[in-house]
C-alpha atoms as a PDB file:
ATOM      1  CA  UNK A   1       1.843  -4.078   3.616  1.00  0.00           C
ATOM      2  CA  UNK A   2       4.880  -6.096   2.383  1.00  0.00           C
ATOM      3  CA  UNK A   3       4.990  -9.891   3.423  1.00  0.00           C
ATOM      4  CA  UNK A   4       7.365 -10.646   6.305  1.00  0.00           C
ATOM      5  CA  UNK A   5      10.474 -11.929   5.828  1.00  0.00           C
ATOM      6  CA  UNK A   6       9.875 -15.373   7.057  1.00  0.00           C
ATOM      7  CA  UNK A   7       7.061 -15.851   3.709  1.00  0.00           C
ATOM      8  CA  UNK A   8       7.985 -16.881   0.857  1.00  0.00           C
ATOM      9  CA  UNK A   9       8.527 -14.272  -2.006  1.00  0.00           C
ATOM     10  CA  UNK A  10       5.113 -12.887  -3.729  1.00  0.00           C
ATOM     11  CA  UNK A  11       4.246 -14.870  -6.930  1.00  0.00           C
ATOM     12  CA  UNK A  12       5.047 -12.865  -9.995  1.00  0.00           C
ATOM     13  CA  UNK A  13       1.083 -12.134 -10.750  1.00  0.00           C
ATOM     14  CA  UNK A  14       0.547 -10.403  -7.463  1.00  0.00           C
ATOM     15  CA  UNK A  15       3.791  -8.794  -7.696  1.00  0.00           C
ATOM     16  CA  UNK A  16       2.864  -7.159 -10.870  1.00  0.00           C
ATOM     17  CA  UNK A  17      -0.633  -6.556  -9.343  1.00  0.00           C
ATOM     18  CA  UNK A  18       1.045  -4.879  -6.498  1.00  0.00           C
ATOM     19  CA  UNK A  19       3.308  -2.889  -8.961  1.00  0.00           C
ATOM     20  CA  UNK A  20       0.162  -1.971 -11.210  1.00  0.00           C
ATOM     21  CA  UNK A  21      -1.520  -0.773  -7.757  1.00  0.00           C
ATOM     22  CA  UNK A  22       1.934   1.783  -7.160  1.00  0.00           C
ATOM     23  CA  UNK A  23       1.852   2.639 -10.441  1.00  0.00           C
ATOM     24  CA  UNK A  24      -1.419   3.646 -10.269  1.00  0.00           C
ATOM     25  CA  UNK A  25      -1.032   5.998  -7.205  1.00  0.00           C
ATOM     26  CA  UNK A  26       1.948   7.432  -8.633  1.00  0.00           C
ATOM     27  CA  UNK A  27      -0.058   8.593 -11.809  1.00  0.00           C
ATOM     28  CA  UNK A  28      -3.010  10.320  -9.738  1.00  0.00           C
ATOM     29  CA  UNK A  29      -0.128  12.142  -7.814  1.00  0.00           C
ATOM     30  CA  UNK A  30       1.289  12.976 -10.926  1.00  0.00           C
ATOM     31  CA  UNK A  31      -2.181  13.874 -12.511  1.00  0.00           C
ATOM     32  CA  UNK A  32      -3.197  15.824  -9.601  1.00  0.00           C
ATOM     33  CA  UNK A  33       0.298  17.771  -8.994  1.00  0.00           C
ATOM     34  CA  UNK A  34      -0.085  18.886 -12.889  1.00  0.00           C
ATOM     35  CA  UNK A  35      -3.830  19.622 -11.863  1.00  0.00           C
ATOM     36  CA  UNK A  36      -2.531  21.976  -9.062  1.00  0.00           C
ATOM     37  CA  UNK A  37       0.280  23.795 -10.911  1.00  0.00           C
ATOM     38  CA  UNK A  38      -1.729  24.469 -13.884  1.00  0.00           C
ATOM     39  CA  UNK A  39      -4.806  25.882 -11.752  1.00  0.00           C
ATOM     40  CA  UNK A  40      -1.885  28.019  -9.728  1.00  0.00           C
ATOM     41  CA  UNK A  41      -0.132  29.381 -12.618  1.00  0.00           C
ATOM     42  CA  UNK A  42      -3.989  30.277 -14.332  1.00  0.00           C
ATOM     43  CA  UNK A  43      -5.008  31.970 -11.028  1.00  0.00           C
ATOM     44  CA  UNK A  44      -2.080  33.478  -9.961  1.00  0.00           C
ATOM     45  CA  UNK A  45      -0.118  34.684 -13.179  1.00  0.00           C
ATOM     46  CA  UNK A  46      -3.546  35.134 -15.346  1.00  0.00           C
ATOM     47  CA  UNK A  47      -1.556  32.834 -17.997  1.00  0.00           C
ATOM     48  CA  UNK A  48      -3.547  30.810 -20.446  1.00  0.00           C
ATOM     49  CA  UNK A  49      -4.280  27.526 -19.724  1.00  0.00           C
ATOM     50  CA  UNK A  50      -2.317  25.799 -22.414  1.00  0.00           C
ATOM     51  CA  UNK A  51       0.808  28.264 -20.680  1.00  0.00           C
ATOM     52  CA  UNK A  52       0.016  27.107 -17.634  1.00  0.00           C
ATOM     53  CA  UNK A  53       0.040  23.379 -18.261  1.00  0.00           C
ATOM     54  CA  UNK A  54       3.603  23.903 -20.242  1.00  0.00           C
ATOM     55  CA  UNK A  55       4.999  25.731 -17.109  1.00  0.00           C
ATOM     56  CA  UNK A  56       3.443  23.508 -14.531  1.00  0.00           C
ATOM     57  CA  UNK A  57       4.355  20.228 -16.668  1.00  0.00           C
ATOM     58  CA  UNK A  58       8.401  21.785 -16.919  1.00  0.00           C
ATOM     59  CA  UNK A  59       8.354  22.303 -13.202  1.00  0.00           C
ATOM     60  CA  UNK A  60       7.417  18.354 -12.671  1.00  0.00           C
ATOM     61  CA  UNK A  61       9.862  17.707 -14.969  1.00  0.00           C
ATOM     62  CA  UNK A  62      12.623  18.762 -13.338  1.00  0.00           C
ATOM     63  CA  UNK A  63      13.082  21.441 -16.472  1.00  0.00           C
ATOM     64  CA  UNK A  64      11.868  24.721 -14.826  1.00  0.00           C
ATOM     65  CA  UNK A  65       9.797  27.157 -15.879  1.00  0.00           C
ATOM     66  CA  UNK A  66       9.608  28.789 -19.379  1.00  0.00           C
ATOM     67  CA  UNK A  67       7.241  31.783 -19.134  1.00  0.00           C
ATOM     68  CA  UNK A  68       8.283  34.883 -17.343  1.00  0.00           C
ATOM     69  CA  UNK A  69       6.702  35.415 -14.127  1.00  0.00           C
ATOM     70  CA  UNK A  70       6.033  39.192 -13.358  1.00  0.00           C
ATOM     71  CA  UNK A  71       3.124  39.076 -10.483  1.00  0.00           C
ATOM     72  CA  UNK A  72       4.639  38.772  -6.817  1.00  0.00           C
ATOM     73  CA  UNK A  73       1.724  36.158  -6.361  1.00  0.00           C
ATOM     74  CA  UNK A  74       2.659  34.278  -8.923  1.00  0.00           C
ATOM     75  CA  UNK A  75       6.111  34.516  -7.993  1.00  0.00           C
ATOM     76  CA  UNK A  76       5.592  33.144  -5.091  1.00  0.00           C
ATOM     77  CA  UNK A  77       3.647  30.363  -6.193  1.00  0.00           C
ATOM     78  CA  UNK A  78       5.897  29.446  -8.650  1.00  0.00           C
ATOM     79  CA  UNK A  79       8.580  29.436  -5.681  1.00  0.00           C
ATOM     80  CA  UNK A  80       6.362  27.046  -3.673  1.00  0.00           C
ATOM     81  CA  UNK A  81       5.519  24.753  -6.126  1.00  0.00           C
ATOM     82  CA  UNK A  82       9.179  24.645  -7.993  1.00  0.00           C
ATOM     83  CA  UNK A  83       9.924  23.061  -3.801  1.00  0.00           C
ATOM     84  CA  UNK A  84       6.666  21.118  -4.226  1.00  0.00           C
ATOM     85  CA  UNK A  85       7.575  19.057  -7.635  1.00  0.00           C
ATOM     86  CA  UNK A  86      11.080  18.378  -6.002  1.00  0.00           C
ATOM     87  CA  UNK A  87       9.698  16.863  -2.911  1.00  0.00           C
ATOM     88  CA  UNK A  88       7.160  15.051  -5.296  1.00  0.00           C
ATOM     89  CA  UNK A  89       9.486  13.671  -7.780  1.00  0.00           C
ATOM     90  CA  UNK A  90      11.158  12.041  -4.721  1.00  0.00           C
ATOM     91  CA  UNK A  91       7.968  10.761  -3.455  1.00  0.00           C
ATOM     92  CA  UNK A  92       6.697   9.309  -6.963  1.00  0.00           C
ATOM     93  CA  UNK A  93      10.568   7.829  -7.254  1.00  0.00           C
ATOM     94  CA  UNK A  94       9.926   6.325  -3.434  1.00  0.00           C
ATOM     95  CA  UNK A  95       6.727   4.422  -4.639  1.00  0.00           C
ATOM     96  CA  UNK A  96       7.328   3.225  -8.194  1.00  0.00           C
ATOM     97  CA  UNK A  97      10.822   1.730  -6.544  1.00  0.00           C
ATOM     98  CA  UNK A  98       9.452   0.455  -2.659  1.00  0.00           C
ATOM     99  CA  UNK A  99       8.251  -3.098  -4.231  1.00  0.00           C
ATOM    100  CA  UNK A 100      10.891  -3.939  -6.807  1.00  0.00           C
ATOM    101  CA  UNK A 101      13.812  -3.026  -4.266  1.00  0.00           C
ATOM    102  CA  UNK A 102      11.546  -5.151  -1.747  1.00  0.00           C
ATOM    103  CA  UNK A 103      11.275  -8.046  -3.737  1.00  0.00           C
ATOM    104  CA  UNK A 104      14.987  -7.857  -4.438  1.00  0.00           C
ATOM    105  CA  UNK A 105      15.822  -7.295  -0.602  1.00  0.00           C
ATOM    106  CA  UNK A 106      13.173 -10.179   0.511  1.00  0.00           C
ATOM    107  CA  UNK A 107      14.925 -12.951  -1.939  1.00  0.00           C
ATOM    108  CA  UNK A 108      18.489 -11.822  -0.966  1.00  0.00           C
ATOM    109  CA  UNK A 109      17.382 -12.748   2.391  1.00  0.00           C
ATOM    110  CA  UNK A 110      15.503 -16.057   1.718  1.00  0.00           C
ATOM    111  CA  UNK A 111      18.926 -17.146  -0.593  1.00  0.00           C
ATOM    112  CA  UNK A 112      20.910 -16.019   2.609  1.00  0.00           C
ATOM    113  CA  UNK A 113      18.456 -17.783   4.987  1.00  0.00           C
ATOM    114  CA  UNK A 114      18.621 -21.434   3.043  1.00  0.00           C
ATOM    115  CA  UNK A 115      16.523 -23.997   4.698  1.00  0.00           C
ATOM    116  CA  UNK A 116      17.877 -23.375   8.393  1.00  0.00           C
ATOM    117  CA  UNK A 117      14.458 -20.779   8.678  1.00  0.00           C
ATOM    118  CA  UNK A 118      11.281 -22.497   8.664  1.00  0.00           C
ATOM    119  CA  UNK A 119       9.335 -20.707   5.752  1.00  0.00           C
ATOM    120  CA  UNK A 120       5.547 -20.016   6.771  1.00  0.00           C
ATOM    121  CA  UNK A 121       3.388 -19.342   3.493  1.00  0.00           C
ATOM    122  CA  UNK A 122       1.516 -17.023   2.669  1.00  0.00           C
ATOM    123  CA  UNK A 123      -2.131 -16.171   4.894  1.00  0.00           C
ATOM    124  CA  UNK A 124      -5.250 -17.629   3.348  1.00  0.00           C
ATOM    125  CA  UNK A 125      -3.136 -20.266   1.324  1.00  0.00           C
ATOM    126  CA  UNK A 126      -3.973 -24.212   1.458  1.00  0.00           C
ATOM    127  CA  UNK A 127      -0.465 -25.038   2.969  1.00  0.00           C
ATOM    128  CA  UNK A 128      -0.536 -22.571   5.714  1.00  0.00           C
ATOM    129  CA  UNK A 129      -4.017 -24.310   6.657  1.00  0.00           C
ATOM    130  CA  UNK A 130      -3.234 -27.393   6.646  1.00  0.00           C
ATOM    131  CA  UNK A 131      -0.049 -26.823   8.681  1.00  0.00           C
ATOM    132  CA  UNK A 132      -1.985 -25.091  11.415  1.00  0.00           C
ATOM    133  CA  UNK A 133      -2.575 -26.883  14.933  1.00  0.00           C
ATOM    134  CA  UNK A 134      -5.917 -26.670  15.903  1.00  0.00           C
ATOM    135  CA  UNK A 135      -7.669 -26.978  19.518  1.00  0.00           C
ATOM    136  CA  UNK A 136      -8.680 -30.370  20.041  1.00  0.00           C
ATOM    137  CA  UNK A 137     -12.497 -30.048  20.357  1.00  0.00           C
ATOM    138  CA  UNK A 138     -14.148 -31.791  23.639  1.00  0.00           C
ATOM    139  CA  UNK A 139     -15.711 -35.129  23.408  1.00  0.00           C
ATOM    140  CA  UNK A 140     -19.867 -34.517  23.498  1.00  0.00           C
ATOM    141  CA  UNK A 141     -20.725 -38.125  24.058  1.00  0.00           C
ATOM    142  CA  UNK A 142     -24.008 -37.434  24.372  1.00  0.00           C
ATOM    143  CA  UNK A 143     -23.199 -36.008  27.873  1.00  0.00           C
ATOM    144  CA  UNK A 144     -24.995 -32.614  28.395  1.00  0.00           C
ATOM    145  CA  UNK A 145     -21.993 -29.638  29.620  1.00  0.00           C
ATOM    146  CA  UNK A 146     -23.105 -26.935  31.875  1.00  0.00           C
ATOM    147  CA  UNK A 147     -25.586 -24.034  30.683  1.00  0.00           C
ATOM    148  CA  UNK A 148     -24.552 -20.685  30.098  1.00  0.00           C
ATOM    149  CA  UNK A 149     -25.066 -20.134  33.741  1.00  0.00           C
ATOM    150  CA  UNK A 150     -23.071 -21.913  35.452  1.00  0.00           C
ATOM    151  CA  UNK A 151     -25.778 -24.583  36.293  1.00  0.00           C
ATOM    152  CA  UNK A 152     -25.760 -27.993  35.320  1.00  0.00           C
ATOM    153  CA  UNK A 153     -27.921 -28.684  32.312  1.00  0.00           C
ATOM    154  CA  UNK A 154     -31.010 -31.710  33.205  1.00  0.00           C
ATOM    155  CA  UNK A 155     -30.667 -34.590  30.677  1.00  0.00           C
ATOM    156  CA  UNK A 156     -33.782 -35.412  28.856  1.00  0.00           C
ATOM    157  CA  UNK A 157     -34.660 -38.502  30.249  1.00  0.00           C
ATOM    158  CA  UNK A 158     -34.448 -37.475  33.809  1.00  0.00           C
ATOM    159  CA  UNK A 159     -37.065 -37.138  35.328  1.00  0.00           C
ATOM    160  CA  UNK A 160     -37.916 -33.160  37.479  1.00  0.00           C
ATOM    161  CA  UNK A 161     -40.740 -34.735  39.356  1.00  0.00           C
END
């Protein structure tokens, strides 16, 4: 997902494209985590909706709840999800910090590396292209190869008869 050590480091435009894409999944995890806690705490506890959304939104938080809690259902939703918005804050904190602490990581090591490495570019760019060996293709000379057979293709001025 993350260019290899030996590239160069990620212009700042598709860095920021790459943040805006973490960002992004961060905020529908966010979005549907609230979706999930609010729908829990309606279902479970009978709470309003608006009572809901302030419990479930405290629990993501990191706050905790602020209604009282009285069903054993929704007690033990609450339970479950209170374990749920931990794990998730980690995970949200995980992706919104995975490219900067990347970036940081991948030019510590190119200012470690110097010019002793050979730096490759990135895939798809002109550089990398033009570096690139290719095959040397075979000489035609108007000579006819063999067919896809295995047989010796006739030249068109020889004769069959």
């Amino acid at each position: 997902m993350y260019e290899h050590k030996s590239m160069p480091l990620l212009p700042r435009r598709a860095f920021a494209r790459r943040m805006l894409g973490h960002a992004l999944f961060a905020l529908a995890f966010v979005a549907g985590s609230l979706a999930v806690g609010v729908a829990g705490y309606h279902h479970f506890e009978g709470m309003p909706y608006i009572d809901s959304l302030l419990n479930a939104s405290m629990l993501l938080g990191g706050m905790g709840p602020v209604g009282e809690i009285h069903t054993v259902a929704g007690k033990l939703f609450a339970s479950a999800y209170a374990l749920f918005a931990g794990i998730g804050f980690l995970v949200v904190a995980g992706v919104l910090f995975a490219p900067v602490i990347h970036r940081f990581l991948h030019q510590f090591h190119l200012e470690l590396a110097g010019d002793d490495e050979p730096m490759k570019d990135l895939p798809g760019r002109q550089t990398y292209r033009a570096e690139r060996q290719r095959p040397a293709r075979p000489a035609t000379g108007g000579e006819a190869g063999p067919s896809r057979r295995g047989e010796p293709r006739e030249r068109p001025d020889d004769d069959p008869s």
